[in-house]
Protein backbone atom coordinates (compact mmCIF):
# COMPACT_ATOMS: atom_id res chain seq x y z
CA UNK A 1 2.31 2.55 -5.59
CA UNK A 2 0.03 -0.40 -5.26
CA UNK A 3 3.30 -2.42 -4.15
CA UNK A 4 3.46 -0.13 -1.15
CA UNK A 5 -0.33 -0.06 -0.40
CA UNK A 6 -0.26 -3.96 -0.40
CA UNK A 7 2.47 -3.84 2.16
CA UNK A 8 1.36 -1.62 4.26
CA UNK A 9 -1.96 -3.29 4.22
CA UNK A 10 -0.10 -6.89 5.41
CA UNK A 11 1.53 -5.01 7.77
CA UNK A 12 -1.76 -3.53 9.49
CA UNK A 13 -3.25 -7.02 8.93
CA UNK A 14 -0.39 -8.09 10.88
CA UNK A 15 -0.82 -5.84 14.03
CA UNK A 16 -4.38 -6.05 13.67
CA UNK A 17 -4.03 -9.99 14.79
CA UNK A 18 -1.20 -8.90 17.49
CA UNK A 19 -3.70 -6.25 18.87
CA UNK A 20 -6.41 -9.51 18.98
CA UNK A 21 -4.31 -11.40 20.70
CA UNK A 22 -3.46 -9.07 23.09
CA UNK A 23 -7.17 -7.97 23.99
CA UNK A 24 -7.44 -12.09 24.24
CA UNK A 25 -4.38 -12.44 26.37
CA UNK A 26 -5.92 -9.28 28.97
CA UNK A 27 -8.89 -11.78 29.87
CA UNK A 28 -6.54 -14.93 31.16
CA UNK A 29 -4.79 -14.69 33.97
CA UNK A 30 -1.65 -15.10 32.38
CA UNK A 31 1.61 -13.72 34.32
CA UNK A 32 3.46 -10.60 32.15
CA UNK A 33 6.69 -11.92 32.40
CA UNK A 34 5.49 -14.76 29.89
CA UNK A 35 7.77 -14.19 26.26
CA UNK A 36 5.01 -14.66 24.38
CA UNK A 37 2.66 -12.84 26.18
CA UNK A 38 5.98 -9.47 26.61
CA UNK A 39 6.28 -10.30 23.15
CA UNK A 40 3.03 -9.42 22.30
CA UNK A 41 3.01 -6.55 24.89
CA UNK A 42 5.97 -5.02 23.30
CA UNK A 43 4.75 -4.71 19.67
CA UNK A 44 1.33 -3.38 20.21
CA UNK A 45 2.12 -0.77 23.24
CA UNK A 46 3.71 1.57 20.53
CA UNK A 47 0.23 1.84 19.33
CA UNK A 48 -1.98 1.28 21.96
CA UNK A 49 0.06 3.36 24.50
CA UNK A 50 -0.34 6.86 22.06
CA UNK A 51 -4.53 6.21 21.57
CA UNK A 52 -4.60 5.42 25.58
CA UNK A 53 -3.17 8.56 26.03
CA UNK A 54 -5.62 9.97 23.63
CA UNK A 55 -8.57 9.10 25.68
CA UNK A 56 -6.87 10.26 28.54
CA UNK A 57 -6.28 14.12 27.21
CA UNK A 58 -9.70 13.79 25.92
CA UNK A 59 -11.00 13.33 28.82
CA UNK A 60 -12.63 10.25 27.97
CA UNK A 61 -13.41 7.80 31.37
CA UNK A 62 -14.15 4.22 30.51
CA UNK A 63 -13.74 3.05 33.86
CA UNK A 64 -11.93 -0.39 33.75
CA UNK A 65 -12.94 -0.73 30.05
CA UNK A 66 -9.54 -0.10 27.79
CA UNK A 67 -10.87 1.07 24.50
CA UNK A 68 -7.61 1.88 23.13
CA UNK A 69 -7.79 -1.46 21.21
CA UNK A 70 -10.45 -0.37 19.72
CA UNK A 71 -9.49 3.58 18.65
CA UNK A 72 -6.06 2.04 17.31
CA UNK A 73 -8.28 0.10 15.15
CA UNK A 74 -10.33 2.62 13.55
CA UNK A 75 -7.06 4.43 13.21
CA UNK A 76 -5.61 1.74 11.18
CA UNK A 77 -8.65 1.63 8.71
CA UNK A 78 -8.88 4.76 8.27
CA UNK A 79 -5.39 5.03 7.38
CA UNK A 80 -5.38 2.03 5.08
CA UNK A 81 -8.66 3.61 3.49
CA UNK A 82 -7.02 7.39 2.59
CA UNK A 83 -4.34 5.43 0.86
CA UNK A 84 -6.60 3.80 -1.35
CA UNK A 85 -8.22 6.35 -2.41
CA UNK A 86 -5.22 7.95 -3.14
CA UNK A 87 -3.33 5.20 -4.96
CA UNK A 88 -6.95 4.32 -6.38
């Protein structure tokens, strides 16, 4: 069990850094079509595009702000914190 809390905890640490990048890469003026900039695009959107549509059916308005970023965070943490205490 600790085996599979370990790697699922690299593998959040993992994303978490993509999902950094990304928030990064939003403030340049960088054009989409960029591979490493679609490559980063691709591999967070599976997680940012469900808590963006969280907000939305909330009803939650944060004008040009995203803050799905920062729910997929807390999301993650949370996550990685149930399975330690269950493992633990």
């Amino acid at each position: 069990m600790i085996v599979f809390y370990e790697a699922v905890n690299i593998l959040f640490d993992i994303i978490q850094i993509f999902i950094f990048v990304r928030i990064f890469l939003s403030f340049l003026p960088i054009d989409n079509s960029n591979g490493f900039s679609r490559f980063i695009y691709d591999i967070t959107e599976p997680i940012l595009g469900p808590c963006g549509m969280l907000l939305e059916r909330l009803g939650i308005d944060t004008g040009f702000l995203d803050f799905s970023p920062l729910l997929a965070l807390l999301f993650m943490n949370l996550i990685i914190y149930v399975l330690k205490i269950i493992i633990f």
